[in-house]
PDB file of N, CA and C in Angstrom:
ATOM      1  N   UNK A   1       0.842  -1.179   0.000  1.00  0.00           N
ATOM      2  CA  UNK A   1       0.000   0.000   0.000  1.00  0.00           C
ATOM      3  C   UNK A   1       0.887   1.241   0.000  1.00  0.00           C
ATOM      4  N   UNK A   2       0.265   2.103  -0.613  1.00  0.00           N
ATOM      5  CA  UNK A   2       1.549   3.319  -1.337  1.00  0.00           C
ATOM      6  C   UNK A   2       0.958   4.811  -1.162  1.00  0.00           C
ATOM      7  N   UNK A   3       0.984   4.974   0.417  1.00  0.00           N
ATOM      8  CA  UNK A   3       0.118   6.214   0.696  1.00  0.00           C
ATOM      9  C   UNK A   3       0.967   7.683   0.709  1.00  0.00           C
ATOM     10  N   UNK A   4       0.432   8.791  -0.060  1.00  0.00           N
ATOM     11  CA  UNK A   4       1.058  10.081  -0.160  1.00  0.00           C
ATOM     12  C   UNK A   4       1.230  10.328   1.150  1.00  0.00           C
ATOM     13  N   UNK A   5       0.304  10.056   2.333  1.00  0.00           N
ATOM     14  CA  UNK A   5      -0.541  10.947   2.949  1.00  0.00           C
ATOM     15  C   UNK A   5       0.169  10.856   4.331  1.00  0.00           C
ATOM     16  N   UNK A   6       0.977   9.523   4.270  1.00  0.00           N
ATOM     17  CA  UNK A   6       1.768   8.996   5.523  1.00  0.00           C
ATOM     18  C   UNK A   6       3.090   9.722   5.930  1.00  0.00           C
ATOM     19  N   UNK A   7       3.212  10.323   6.769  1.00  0.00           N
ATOM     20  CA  UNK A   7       4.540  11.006   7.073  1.00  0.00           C
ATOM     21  C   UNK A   7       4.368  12.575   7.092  1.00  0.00           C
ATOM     22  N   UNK A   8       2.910  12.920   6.676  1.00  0.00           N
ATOM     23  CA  UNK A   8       2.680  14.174   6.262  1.00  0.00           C
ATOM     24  C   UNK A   8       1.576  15.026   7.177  1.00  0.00           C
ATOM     25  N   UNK A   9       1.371  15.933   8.010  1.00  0.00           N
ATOM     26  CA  UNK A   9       0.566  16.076   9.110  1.00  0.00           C
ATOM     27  C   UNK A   9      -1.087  16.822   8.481  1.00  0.00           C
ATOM     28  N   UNK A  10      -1.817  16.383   9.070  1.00  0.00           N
ATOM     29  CA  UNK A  10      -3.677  16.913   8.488  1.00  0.00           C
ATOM     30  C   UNK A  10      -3.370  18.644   8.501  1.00  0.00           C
ATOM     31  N   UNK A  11      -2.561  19.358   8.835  1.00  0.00           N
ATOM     32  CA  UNK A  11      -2.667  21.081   8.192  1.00  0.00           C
ATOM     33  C   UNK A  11      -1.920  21.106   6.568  1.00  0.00           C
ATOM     34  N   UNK A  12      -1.312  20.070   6.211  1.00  0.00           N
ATOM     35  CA  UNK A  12      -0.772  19.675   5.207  1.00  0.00           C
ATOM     36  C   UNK A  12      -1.726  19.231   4.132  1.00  0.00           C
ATOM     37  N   UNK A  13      -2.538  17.750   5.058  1.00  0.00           N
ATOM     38  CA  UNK A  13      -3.560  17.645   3.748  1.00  0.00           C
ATOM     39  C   UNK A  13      -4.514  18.393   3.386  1.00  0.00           C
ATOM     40  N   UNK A  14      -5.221  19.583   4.715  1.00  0.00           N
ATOM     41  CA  UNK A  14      -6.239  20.399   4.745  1.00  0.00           C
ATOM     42  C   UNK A  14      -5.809  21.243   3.204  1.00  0.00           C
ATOM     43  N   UNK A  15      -4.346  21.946   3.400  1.00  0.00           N
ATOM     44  CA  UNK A  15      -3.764  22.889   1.960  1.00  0.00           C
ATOM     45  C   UNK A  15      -3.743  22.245   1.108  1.00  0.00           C
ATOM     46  N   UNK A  16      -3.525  20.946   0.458  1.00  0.00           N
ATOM     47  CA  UNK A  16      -3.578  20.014  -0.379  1.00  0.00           C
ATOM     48  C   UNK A  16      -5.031  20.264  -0.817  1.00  0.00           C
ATOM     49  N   UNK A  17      -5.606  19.720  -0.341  1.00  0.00           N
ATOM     50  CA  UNK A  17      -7.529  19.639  -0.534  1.00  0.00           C
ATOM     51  C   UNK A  17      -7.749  21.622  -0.727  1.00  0.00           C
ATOM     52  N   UNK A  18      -7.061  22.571  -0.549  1.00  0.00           N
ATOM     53  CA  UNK A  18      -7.879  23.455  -0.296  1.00  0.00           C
ATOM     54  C   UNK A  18      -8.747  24.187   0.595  1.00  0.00           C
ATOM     55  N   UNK A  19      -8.647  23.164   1.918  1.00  0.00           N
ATOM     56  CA  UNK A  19      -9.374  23.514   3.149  1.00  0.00           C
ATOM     57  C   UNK A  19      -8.923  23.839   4.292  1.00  0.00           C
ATOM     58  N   UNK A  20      -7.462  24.293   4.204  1.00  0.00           N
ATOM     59  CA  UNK A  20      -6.695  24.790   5.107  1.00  0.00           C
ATOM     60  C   UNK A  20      -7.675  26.059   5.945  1.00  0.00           C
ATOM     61  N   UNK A  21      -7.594  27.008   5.115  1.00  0.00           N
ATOM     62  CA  UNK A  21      -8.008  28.515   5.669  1.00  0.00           C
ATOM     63  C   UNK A  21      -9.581  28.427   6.003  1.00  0.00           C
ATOM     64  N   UNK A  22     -10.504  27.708   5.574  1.00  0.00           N
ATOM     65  CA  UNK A  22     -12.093  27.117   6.154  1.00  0.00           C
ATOM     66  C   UNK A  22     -11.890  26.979   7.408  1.00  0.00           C
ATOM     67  N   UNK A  23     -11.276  25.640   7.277  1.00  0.00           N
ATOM     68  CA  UNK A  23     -10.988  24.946   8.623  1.00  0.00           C
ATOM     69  C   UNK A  23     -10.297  26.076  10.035  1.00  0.00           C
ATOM     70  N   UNK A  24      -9.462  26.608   9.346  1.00  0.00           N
ATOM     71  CA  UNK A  24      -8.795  27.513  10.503  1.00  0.00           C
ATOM     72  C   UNK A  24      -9.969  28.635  10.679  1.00  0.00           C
ATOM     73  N   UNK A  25     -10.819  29.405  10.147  1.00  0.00           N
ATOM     74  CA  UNK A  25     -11.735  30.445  10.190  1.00  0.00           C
ATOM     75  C   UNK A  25     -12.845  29.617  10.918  1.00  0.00           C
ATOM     76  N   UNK A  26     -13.082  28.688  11.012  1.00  0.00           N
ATOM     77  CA  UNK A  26     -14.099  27.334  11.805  1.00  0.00           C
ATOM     78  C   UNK A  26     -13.977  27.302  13.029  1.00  0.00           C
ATOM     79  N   UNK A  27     -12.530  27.064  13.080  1.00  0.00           N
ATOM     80  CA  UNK A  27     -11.770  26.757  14.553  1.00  0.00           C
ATOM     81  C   UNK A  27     -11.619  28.107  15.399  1.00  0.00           C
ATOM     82  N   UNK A  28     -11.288  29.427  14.761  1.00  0.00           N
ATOM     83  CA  UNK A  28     -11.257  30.868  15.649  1.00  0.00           C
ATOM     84  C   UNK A  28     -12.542  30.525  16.005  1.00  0.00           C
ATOM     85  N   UNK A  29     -13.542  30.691  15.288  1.00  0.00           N
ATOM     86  CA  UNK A  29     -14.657  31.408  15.311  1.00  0.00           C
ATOM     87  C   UNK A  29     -15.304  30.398  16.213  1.00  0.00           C
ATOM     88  N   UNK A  30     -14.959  28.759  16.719  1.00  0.00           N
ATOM     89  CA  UNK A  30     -15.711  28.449  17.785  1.00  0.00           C
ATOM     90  C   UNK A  30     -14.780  28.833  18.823  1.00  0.00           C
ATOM     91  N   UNK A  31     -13.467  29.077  18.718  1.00  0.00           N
ATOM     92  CA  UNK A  31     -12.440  29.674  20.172  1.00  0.00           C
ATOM     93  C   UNK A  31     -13.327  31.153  20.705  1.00  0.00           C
ATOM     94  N   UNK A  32     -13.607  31.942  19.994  1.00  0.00           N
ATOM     95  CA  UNK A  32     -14.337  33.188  20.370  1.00  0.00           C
ATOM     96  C   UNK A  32     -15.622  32.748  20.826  1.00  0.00           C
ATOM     97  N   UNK A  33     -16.204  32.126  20.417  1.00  0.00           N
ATOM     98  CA  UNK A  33     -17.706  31.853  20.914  1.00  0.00           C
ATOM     99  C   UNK A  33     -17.472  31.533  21.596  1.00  0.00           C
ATOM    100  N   UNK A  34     -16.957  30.034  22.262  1.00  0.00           N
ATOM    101  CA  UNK A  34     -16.552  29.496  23.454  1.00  0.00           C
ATOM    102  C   UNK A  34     -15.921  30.569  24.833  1.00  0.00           C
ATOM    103  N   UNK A  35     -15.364  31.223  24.203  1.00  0.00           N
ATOM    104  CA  UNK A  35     -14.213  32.224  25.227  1.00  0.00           C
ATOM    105  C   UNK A  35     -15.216  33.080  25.344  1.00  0.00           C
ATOM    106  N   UNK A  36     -16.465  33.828  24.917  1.00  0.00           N
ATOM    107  CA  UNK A  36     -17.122  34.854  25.237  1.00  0.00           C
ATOM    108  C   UNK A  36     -18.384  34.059  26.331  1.00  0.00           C
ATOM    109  N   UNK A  37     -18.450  32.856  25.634  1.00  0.00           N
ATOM    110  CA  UNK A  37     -19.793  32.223  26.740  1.00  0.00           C
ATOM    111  C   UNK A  37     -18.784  32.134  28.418  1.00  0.00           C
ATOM    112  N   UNK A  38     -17.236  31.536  27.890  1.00  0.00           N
ATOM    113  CA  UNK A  38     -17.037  31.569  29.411  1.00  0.00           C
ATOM    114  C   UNK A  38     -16.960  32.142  30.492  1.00  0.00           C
ATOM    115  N   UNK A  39     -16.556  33.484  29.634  1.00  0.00           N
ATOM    116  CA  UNK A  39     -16.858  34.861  30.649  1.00  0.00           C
ATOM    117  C   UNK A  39     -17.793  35.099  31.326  1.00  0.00           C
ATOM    118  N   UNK A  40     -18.908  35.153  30.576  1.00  0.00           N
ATOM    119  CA  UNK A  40     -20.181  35.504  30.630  1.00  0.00           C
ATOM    120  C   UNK A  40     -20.722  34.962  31.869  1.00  0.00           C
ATOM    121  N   UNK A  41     -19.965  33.309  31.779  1.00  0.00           N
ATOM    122  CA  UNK A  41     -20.564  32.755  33.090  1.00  0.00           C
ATOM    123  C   UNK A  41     -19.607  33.064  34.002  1.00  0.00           C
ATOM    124  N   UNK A  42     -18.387  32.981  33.939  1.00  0.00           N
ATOM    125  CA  UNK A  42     -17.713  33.513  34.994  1.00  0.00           C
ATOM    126  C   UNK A  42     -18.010  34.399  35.972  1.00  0.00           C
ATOM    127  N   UNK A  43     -18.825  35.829  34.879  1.00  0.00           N
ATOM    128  CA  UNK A  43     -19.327  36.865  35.185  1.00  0.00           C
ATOM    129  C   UNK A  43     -20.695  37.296  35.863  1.00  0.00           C
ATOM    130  N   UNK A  44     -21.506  35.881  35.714  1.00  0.00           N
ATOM    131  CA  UNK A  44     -22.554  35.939  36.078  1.00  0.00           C
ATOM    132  C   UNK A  44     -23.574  36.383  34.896  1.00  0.00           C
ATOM    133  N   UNK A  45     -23.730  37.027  33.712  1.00  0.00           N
ATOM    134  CA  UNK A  45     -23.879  37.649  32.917  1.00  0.00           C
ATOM    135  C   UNK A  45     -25.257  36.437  32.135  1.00  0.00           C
ATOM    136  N   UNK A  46     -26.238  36.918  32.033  1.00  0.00           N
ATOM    137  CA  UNK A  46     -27.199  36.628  31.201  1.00  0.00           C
ATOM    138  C   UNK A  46     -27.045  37.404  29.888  1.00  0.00           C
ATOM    139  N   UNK A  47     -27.852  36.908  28.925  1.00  0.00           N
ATOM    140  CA  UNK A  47     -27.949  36.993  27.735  1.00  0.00           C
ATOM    141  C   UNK A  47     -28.574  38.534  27.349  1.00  0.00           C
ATOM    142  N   UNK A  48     -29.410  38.605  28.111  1.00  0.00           N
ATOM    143  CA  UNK A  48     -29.987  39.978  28.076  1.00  0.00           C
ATOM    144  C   UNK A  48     -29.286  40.973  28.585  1.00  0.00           C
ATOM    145  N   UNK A  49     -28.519  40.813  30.096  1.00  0.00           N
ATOM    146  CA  UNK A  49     -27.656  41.725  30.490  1.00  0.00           C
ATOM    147  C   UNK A  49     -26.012  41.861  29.466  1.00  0.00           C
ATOM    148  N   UNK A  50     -25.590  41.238  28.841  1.00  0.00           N
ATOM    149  CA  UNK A  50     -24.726  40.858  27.991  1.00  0.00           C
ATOM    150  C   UNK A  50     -24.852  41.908  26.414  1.00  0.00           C
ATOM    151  N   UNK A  51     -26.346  41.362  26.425  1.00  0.00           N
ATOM    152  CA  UNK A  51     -26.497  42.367  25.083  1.00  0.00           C
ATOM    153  C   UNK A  51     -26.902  43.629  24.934  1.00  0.00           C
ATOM    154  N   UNK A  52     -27.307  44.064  26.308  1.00  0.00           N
ATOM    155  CA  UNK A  52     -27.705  45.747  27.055  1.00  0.00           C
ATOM    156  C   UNK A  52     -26.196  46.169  27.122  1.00  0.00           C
ATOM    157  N   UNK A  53     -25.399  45.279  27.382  1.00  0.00           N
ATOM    158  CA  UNK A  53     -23.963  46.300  27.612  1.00  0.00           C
ATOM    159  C   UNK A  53     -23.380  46.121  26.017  1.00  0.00           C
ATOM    160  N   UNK A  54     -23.704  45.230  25.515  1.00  0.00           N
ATOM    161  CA  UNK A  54     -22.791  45.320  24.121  1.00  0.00           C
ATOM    162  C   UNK A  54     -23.359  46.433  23.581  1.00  0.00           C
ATOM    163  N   UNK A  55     -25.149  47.300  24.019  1.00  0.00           N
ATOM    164  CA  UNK A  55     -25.869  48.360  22.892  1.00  0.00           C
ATOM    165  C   UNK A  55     -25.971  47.301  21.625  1.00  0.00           C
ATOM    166  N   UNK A  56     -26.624  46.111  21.823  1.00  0.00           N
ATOM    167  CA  UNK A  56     -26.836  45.562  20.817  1.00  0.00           C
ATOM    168  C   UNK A  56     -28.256  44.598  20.841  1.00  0.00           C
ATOM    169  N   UNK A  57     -28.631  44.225  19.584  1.00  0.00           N
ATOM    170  CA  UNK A  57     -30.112  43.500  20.286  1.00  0.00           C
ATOM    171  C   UNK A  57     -29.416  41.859  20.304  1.00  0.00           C
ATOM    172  N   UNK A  58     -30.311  41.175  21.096  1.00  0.00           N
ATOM    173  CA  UNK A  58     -29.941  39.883  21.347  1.00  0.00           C
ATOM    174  C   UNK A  58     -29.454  38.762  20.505  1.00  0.00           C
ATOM    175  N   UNK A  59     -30.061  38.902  19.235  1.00  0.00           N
ATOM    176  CA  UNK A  59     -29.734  38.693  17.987  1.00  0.00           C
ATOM    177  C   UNK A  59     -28.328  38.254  17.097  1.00  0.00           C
ATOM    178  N   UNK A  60     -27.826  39.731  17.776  1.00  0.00           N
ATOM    179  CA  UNK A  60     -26.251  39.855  17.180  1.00  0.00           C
ATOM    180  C   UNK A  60     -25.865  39.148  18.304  1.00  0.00           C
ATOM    181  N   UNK A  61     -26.276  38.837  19.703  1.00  0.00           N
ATOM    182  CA  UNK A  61     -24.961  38.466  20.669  1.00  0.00           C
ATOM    183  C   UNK A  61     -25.469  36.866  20.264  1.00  0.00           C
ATOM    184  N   UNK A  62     -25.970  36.078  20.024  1.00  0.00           N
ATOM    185  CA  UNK A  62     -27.114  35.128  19.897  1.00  0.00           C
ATOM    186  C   UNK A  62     -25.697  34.646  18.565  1.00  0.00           C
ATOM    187  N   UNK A  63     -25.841  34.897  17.314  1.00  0.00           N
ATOM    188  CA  UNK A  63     -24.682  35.088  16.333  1.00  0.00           C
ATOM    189  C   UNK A  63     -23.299  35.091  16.675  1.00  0.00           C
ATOM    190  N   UNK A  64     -22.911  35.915  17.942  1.00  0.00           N
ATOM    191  CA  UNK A  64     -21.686  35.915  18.187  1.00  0.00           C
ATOM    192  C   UNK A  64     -21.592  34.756  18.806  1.00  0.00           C
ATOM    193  N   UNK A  65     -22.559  33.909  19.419  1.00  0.00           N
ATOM    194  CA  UNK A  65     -22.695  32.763  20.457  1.00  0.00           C
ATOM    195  C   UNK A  65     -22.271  31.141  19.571  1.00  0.00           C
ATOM    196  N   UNK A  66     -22.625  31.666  18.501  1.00  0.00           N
ATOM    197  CA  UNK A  66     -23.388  30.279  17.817  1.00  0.00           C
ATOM    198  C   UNK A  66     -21.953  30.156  16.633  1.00  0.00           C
ATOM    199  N   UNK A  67     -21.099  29.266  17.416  1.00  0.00           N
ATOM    200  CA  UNK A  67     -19.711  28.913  16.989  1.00  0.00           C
ATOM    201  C   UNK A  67     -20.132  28.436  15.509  1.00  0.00           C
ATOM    202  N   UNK A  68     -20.997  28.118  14.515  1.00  0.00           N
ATOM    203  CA  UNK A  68     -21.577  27.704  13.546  1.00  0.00           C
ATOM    204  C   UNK A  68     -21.730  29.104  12.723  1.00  0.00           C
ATOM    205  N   UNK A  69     -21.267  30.214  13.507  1.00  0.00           N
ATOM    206  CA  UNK A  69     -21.823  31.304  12.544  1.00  0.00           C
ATOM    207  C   UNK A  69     -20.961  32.201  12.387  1.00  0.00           C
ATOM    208  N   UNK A  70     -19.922  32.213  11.111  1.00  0.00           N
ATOM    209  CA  UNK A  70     -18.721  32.858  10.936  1.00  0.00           C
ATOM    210  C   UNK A  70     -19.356  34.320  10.624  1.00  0.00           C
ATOM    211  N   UNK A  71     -20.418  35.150  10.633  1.00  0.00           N
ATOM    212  CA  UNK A  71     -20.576  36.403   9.924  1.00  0.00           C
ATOM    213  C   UNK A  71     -20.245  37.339  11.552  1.00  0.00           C
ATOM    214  N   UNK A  72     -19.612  37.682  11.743  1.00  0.00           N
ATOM    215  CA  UNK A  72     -19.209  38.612  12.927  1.00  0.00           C
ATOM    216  C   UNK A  72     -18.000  39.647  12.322  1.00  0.00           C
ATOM    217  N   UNK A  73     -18.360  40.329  12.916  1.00  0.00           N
ATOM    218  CA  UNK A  73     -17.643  42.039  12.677  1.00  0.00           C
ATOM    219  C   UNK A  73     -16.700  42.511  13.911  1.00  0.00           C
ATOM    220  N   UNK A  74     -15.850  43.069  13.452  1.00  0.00           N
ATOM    221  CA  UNK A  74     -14.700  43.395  14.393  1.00  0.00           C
ATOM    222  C   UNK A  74     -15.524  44.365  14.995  1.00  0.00           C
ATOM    223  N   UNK A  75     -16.445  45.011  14.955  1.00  0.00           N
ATOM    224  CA  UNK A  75     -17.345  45.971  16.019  1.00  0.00           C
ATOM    225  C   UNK A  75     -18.153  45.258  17.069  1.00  0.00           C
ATOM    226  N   UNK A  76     -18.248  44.100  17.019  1.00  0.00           N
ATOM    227  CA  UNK A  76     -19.405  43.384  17.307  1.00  0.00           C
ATOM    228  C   UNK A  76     -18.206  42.283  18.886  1.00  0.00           C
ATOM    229  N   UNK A  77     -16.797  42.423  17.466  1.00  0.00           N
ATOM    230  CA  UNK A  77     -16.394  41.622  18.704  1.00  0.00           C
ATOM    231  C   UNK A  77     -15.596  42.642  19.675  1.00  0.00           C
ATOM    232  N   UNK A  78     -15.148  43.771  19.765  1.00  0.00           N
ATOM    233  CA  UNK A  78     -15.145  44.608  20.547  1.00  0.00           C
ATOM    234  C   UNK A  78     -15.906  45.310  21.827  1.00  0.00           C
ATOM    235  N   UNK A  79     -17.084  45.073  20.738  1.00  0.00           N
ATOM    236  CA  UNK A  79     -18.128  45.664  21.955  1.00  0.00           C
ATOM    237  C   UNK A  79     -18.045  44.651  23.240  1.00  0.00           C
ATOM    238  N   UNK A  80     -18.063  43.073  22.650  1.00  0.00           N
ATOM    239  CA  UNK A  80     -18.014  42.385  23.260  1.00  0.00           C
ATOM    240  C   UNK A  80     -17.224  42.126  24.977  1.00  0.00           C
ATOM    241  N   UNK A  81     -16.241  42.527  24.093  1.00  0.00           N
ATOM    242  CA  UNK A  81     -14.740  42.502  25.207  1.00  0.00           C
ATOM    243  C   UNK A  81     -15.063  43.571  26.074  1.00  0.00           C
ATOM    244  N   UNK A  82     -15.302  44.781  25.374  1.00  0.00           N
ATOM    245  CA  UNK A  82     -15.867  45.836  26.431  1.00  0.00           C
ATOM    246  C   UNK A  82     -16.617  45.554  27.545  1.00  0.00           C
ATOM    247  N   UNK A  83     -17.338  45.122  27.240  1.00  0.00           N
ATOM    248  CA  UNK A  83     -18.733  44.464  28.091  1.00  0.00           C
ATOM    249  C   UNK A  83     -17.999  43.192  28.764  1.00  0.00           C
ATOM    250  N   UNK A  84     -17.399  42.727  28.716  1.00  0.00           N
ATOM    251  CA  UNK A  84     -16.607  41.756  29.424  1.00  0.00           C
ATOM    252  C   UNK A  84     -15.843  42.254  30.115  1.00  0.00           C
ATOM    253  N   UNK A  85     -15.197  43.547  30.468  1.00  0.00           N
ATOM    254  CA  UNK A  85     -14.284  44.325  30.716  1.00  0.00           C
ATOM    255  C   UNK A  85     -12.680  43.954  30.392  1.00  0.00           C
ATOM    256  N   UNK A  86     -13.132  43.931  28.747  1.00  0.00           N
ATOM    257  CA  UNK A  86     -11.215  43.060  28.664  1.00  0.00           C
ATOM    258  C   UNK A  86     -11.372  43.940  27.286  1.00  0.00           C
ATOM    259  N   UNK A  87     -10.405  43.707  26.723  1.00  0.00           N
ATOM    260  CA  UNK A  87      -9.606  44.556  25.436  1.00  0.00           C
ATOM    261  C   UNK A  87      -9.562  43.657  24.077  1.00  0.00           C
ATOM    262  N   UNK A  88     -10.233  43.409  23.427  1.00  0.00           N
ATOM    263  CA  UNK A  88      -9.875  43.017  21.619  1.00  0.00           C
ATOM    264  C   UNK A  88      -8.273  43.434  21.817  1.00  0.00           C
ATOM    265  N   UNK A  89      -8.135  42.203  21.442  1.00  0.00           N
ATOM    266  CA  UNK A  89      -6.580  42.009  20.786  1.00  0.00           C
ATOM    267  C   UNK A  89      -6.284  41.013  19.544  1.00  0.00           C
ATOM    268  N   UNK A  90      -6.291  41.765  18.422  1.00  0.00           N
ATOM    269  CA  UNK A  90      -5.781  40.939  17.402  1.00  0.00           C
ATOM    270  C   UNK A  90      -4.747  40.868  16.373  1.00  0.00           C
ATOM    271  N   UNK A  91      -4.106  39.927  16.275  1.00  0.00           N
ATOM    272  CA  UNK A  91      -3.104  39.438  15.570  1.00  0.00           C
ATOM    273  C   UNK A  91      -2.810  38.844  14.587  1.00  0.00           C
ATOM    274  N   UNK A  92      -2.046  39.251  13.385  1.00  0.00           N
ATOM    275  CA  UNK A  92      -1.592  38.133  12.130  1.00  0.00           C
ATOM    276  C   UNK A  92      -0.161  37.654  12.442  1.00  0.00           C
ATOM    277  N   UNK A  93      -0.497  36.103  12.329  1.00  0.00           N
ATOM    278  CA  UNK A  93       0.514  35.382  12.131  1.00  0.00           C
ATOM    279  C   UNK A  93       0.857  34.849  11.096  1.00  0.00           C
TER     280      UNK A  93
END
């Protein structure tokens, strides 16, 4: 048996196939959802009190929640952090 695929690590075959940068925009976008719900509970923070401090309707925080839903805006995730009392910090690597 005569496999390409052996010796070679899955961020390798993801660029091969084309699905490198999906996959990685998949994976932020449930790290942020995840990391904003944990606060939230950390914080005590309901959904409604959450989206009164973002100045946003429930909707958008509901979207920011739902690791399945890549359409989020660097305004949206700011407000966020605000309301969390922490700072947007972002980076290219």
């Amino acid at each position: 048996m005569n496999n390409e695929h052996i010796g070679s690590n899955f961020d390798d075959f993801l660029a091969e196939e084309g699905l490198l940068a999906e996959a990685e925009t998949v994976a932020v976008k449930r790290i942020i959802a995840y990391q904003v719900d944990q606060m939230m509970k950390e914080q005590n923070l309901t959904k409604t009190e959450m989206s009164r401090r973002m100045n946003t309707s429930r909707a958008a925080l509901e979207r920011l929640l739902d690791p399945a839903n890549q359409s989020i805006t660097l305004q949206t995730l700011e407000r966020a952090a605000k309301a969390l009392g922490r700072r947007l910090q972002i980076t290219l690597a």
